[in-house]
C-alpha atoms as a PDB file:
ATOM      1  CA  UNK A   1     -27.945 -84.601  96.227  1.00  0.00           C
ATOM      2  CA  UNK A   2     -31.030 -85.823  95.213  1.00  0.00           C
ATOM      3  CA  UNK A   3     -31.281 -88.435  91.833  1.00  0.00           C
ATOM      4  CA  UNK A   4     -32.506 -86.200  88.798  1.00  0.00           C
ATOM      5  CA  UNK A   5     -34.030 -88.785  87.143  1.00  0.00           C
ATOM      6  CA  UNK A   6     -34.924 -92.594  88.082  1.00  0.00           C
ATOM      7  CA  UNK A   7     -37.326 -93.747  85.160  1.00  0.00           C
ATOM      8  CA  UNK A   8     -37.822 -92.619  81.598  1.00  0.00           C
ATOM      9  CA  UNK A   9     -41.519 -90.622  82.438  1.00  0.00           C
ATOM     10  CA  UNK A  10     -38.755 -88.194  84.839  1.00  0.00           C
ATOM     11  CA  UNK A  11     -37.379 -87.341  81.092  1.00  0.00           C
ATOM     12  CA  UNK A  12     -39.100 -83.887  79.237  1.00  0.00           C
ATOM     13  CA  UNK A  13     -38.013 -81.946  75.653  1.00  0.00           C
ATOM     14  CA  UNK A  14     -35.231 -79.746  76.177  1.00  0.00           C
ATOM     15  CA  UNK A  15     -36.801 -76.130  75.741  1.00  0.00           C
ATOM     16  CA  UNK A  16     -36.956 -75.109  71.691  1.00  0.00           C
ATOM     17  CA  UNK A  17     -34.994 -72.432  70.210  1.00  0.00           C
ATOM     18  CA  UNK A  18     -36.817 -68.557  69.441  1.00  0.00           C
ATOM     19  CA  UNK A  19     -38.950 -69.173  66.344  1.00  0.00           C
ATOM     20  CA  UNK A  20     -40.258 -72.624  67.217  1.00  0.00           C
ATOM     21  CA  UNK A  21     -42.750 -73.919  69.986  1.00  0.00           C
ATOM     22  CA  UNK A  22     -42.961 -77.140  72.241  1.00  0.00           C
ATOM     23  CA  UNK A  23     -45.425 -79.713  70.854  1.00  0.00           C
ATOM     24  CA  UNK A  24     -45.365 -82.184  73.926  1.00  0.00           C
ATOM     25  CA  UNK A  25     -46.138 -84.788  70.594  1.00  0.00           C
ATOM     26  CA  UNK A  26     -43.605 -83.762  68.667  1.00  0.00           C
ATOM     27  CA  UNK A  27     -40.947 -81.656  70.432  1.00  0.00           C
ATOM     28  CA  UNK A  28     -39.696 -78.434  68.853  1.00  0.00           C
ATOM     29  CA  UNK A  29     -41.583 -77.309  65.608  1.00  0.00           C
ATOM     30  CA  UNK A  30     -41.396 -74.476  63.646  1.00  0.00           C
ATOM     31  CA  UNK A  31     -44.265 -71.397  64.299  1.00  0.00           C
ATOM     32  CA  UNK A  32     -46.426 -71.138  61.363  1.00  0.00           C
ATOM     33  CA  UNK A  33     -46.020 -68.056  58.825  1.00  0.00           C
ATOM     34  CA  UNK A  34     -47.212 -64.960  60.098  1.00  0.00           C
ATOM     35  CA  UNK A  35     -46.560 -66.567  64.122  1.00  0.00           C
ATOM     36  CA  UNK A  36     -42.980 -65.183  66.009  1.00  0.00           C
ATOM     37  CA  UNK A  37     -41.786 -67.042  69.438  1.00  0.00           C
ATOM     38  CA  UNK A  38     -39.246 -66.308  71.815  1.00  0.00           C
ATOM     39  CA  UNK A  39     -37.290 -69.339  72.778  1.00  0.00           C
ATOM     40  CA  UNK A  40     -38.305 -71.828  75.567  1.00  0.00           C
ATOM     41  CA  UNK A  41     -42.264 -71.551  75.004  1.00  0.00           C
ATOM     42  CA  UNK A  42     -45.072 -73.706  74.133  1.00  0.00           C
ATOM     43  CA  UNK A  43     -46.957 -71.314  71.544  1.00  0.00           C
ATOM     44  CA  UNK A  44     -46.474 -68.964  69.099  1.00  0.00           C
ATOM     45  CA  UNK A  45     -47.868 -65.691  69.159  1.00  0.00           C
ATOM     46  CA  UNK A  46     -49.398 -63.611  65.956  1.00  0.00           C
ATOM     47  CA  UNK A  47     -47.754 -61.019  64.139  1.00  0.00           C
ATOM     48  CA  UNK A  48     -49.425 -57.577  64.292  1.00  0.00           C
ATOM     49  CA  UNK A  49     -52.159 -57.216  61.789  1.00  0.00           C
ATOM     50  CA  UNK A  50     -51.333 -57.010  58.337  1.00  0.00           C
ATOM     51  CA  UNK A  51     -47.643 -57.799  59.200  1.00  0.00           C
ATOM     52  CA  UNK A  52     -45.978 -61.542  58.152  1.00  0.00           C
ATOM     53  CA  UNK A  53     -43.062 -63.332  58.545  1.00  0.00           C
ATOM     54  CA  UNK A  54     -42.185 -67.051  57.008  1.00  0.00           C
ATOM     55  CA  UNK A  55     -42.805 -70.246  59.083  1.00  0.00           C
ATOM     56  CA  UNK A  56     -39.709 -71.136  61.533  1.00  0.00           C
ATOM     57  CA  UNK A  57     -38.454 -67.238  60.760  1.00  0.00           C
ATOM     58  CA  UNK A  58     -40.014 -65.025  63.873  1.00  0.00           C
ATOM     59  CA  UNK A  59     -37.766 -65.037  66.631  1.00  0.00           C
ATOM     60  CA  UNK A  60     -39.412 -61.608  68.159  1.00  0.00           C
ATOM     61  CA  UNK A  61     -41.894 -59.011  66.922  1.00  0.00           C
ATOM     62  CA  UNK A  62     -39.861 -56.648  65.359  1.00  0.00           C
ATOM     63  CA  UNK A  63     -39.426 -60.117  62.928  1.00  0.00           C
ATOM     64  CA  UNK A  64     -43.086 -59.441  61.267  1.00  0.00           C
ATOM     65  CA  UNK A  65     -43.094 -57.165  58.741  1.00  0.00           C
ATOM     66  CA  UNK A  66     -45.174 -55.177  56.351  1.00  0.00           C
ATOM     67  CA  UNK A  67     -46.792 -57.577  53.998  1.00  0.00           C
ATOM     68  CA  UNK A  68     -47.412 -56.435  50.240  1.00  0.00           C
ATOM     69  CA  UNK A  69     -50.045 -53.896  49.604  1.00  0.00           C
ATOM     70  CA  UNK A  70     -52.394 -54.398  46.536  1.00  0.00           C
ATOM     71  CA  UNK A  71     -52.666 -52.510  43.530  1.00  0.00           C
ATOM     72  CA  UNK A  72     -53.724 -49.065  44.302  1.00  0.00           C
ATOM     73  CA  UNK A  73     -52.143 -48.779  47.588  1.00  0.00           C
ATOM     74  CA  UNK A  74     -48.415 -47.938  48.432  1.00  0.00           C
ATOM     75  CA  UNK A  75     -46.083 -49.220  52.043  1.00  0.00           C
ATOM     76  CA  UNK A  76     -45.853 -46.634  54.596  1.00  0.00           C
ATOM     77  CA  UNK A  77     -43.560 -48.080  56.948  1.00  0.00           C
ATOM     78  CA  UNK A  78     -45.516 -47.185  59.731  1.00  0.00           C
ATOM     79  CA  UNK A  79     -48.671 -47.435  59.185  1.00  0.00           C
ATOM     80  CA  UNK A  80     -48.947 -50.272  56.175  1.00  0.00           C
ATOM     81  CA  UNK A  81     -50.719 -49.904  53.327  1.00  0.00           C
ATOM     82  CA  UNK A  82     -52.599 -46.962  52.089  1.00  0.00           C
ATOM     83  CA  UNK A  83     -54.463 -46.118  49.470  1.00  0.00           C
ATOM     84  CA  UNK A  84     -53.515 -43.685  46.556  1.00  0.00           C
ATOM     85  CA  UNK A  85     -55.305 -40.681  46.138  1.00  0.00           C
ATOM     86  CA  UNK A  86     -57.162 -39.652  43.286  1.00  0.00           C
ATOM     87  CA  UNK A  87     -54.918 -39.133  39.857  1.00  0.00           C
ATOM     88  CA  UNK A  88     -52.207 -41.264  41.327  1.00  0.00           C
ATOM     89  CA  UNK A  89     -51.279 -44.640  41.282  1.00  0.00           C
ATOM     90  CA  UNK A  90     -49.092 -47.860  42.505  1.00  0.00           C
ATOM     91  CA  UNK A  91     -48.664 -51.742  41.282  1.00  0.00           C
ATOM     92  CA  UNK A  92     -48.704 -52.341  44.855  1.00  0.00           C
ATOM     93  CA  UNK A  93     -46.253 -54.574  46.338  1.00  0.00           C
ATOM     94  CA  UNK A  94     -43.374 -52.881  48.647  1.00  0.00           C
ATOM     95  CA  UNK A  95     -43.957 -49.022  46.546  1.00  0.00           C
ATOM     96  CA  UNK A  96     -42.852 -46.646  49.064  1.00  0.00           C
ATOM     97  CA  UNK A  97     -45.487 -43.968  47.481  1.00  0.00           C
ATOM     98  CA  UNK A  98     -48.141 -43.617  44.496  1.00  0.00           C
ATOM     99  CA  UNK A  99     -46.981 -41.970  41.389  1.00  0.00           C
ATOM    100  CA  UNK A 100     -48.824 -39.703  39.959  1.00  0.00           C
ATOM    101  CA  UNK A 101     -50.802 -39.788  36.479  1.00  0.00           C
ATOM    102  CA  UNK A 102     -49.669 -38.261  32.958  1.00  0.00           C
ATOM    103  CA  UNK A 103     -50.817 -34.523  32.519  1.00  0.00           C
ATOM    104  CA  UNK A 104     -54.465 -35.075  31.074  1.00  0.00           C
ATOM    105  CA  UNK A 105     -54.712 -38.449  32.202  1.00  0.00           C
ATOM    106  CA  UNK A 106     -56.422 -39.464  35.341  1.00  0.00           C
ATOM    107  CA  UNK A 107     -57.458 -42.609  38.028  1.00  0.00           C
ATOM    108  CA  UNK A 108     -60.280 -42.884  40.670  1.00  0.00           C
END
């Protein structure tokens, strides 16, 4: 059997766990916020648009999720924010629908 390694340049980083990616500086690091990674690769890829997850946390895609809609908009699950219609409304944030206004009251 052949020797696996004979000088200290035969040595490489061990392949990183799902969520981090191989910096051949550093070794394993953490993918940045909004980034997922399998394990064993050397980038990170980017969550679908308008979907997030926190640095270190995305292991897979299904890890990004809906980020917070602004005011005015509510968080369909599957298609991400959307806007309220006329005489309704929403603080934003992870509302699963607009509410609607007060009889005799009204919003654009």
């Amino acid at each position: 059997e052949a020797a696996k390694g004979t000088q200290e340049s035969d040595c490489t980083w061990s392949p990183c766990a799902a969520g981090k990616y191989l910096d051949q500086e550093n070794g394993c690091t953490d993918c940045e916020a909004d980034k997922y990674s399998a394990a064993g690769v050397t980038e990170c890829t980017d969550c679908p648009p308008e979907k997030g997850v926190a640095s270190g946390e995305g292991q897979q895609e299904s890890d990004c999720a809906w980020k917070a809609c602004a005011g005015g908009k509510f968080l369909d699950q599957e298609n991400g924010c959307i806007s309220c219609e006329a005489g309704e409304f929403s603080a934003g944030g992870t509302a699963d629908s607009c509410k609607k206004c007060e009889a005799d009251f009204y919003s654009e």
